[in-house]
N, C-alpha and C. Protein backbone atom coordinates (compact mmCIF):
# COMPACT_ATOMS: atom_id res chain seq x y z
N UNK A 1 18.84 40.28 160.32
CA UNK A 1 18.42 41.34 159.44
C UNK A 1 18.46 40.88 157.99
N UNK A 2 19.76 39.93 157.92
CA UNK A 2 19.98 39.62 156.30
C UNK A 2 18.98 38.74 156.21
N UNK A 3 18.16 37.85 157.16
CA UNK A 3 17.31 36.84 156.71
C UNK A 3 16.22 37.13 156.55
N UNK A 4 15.67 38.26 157.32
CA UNK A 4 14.54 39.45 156.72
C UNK A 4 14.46 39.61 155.33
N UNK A 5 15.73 40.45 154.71
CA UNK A 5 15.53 40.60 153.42
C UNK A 5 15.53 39.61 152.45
N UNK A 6 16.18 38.41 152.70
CA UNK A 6 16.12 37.10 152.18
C UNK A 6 14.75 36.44 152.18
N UNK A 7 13.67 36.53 153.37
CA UNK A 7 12.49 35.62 153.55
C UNK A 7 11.85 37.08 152.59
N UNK A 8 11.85 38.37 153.01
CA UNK A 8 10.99 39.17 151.99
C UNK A 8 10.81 38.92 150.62
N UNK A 9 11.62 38.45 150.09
CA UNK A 9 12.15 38.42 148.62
C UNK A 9 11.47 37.16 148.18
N UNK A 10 11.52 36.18 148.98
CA UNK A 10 11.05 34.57 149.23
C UNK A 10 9.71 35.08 148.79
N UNK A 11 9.00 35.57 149.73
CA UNK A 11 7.54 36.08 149.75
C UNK A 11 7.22 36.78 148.66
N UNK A 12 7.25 37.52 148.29
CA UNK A 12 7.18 38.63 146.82
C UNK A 12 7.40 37.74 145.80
N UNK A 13 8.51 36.79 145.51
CA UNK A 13 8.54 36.17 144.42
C UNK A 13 7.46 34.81 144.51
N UNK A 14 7.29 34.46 146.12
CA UNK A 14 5.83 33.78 145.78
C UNK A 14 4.47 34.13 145.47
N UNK A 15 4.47 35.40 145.72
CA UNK A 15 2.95 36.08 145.44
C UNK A 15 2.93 36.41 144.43
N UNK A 16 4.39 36.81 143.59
CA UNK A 16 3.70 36.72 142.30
C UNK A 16 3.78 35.62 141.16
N UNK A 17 4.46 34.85 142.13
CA UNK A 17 3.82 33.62 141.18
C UNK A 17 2.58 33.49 141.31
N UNK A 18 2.02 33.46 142.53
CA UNK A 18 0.68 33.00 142.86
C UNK A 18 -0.54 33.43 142.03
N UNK A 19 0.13 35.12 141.58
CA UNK A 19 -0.82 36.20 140.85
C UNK A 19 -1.10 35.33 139.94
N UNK A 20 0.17 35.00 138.94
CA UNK A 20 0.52 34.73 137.76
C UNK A 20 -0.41 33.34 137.64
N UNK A 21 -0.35 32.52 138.68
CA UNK A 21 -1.14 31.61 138.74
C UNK A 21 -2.62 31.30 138.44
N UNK A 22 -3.21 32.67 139.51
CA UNK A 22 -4.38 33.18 138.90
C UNK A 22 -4.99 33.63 138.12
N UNK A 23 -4.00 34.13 137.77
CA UNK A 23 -4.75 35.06 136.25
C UNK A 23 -5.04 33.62 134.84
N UNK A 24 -4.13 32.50 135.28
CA UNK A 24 -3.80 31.25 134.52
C UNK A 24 -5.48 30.66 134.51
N UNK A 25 -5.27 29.92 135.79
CA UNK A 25 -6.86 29.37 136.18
C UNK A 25 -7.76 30.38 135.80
N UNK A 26 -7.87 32.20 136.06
CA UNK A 26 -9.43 32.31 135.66
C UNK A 26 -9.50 32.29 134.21
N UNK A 27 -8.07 32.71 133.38
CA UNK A 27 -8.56 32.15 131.60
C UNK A 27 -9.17 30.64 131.57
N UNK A 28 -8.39 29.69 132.29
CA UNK A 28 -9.21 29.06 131.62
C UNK A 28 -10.60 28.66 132.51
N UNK A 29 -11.05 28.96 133.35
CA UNK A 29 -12.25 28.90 133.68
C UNK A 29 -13.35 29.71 132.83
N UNK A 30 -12.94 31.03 132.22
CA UNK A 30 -13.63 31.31 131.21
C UNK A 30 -14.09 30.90 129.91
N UNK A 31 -12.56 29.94 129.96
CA UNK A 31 -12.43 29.77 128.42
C UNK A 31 -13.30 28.08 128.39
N UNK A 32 -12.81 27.16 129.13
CA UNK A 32 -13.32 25.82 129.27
C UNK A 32 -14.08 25.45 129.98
N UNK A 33 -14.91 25.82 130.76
CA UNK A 33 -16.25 25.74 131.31
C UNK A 33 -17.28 26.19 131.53
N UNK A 34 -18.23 25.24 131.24
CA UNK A 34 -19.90 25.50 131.07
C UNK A 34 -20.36 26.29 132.40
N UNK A 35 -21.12 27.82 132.35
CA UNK A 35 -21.32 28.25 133.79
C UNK A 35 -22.97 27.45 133.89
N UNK A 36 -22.79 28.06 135.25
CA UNK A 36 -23.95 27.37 135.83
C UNK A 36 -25.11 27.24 135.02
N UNK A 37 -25.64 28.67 134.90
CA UNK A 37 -26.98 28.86 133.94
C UNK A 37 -26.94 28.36 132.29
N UNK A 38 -26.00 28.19 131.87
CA UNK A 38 -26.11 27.07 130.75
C UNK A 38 -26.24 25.35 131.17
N UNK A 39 -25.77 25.22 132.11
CA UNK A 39 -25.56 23.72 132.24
C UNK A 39 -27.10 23.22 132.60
N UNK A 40 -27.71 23.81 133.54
CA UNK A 40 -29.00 23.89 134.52
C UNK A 40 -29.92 23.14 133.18
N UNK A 41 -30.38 23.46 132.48
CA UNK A 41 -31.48 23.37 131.40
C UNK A 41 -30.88 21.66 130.61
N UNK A 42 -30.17 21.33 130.53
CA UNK A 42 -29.28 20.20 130.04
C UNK A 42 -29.38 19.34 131.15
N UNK A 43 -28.89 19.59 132.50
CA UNK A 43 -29.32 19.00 133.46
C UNK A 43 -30.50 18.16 133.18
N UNK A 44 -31.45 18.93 133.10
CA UNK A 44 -32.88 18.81 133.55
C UNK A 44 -33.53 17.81 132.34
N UNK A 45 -32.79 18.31 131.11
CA UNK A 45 -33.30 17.25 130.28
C UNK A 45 -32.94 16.15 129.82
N UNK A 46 -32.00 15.66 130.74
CA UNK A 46 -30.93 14.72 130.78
C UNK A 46 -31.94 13.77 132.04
N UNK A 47 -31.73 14.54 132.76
CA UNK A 47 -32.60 14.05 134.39
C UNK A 47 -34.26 13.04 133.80
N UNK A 48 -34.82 14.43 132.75
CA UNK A 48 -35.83 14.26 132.90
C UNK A 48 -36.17 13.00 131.60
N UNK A 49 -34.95 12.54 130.92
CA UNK A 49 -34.83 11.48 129.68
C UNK A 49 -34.38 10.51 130.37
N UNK A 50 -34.08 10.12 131.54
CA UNK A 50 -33.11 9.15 132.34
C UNK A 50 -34.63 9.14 133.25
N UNK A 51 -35.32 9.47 133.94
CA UNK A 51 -36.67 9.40 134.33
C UNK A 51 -37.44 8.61 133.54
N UNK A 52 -38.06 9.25 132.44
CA UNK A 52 -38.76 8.34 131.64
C UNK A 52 -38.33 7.18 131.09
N UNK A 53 -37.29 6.58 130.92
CA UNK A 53 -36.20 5.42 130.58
C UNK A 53 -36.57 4.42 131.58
N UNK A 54 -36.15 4.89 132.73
CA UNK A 54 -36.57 3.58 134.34
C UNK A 54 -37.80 3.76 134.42
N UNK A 55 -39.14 4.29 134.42
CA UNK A 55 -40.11 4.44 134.68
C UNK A 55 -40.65 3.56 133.45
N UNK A 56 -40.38 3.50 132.24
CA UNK A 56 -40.95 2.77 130.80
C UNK A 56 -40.08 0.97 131.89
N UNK A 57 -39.08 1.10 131.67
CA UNK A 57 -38.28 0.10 132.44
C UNK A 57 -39.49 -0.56 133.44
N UNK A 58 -39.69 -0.35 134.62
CA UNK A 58 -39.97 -0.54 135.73
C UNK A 58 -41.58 -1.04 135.06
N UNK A 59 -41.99 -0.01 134.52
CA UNK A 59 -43.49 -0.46 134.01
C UNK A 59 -43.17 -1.88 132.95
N UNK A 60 -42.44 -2.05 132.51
CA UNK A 60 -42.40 -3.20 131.48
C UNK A 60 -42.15 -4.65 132.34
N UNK A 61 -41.46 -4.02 133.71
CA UNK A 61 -41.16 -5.01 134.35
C UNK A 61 -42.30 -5.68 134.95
N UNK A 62 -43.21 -4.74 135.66
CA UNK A 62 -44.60 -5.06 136.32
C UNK A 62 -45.25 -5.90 135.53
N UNK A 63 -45.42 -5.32 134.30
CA UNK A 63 -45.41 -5.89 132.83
C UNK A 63 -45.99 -7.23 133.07
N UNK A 64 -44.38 -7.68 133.09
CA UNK A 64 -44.05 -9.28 133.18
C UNK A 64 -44.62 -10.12 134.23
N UNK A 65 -44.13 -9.45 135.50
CA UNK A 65 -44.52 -9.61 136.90
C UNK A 65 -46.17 -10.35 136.66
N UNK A 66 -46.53 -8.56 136.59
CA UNK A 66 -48.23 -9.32 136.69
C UNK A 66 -49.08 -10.16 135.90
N UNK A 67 -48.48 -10.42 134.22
CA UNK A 67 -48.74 -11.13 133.41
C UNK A 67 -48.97 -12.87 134.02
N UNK A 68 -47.44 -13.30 134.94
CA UNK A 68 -47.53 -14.25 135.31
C UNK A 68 -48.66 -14.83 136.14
């Protein structure tokens, strides 16, 4: 019976740590990270500047290639 109230107590003081935990992580998920729909557009023009880079690349290479 006494180890009942002993494991209860166990439990309660872990859940609210756990709370306490959470409430931790979602500040800073609010606070320090980019959500999805901002990042998306940056993505793309990152993607799409790293595209034209190997493609100028690759063509300069042929370039050479077929020059010979």
């Amino acid at each position: 019976m006494e180890s009942d109230t002993v494991n209860n107590a166990v439990m309660r003081n872990d859940i609210g740590y756990i709370k306490r935990e959470l409430v931790t992580i979602n500040t800073k998920l609010d606070s320090n990270y980019v959500p999805r729909s901002e990042f998306i557009p940056v993505r793309n023009l990152v993607y799409g500047l790293v595209g034209l880079i190997l493609t100028a690349f690759i063509g300069a290479l042929a370039t050479l290639v077929l020059k010979q």
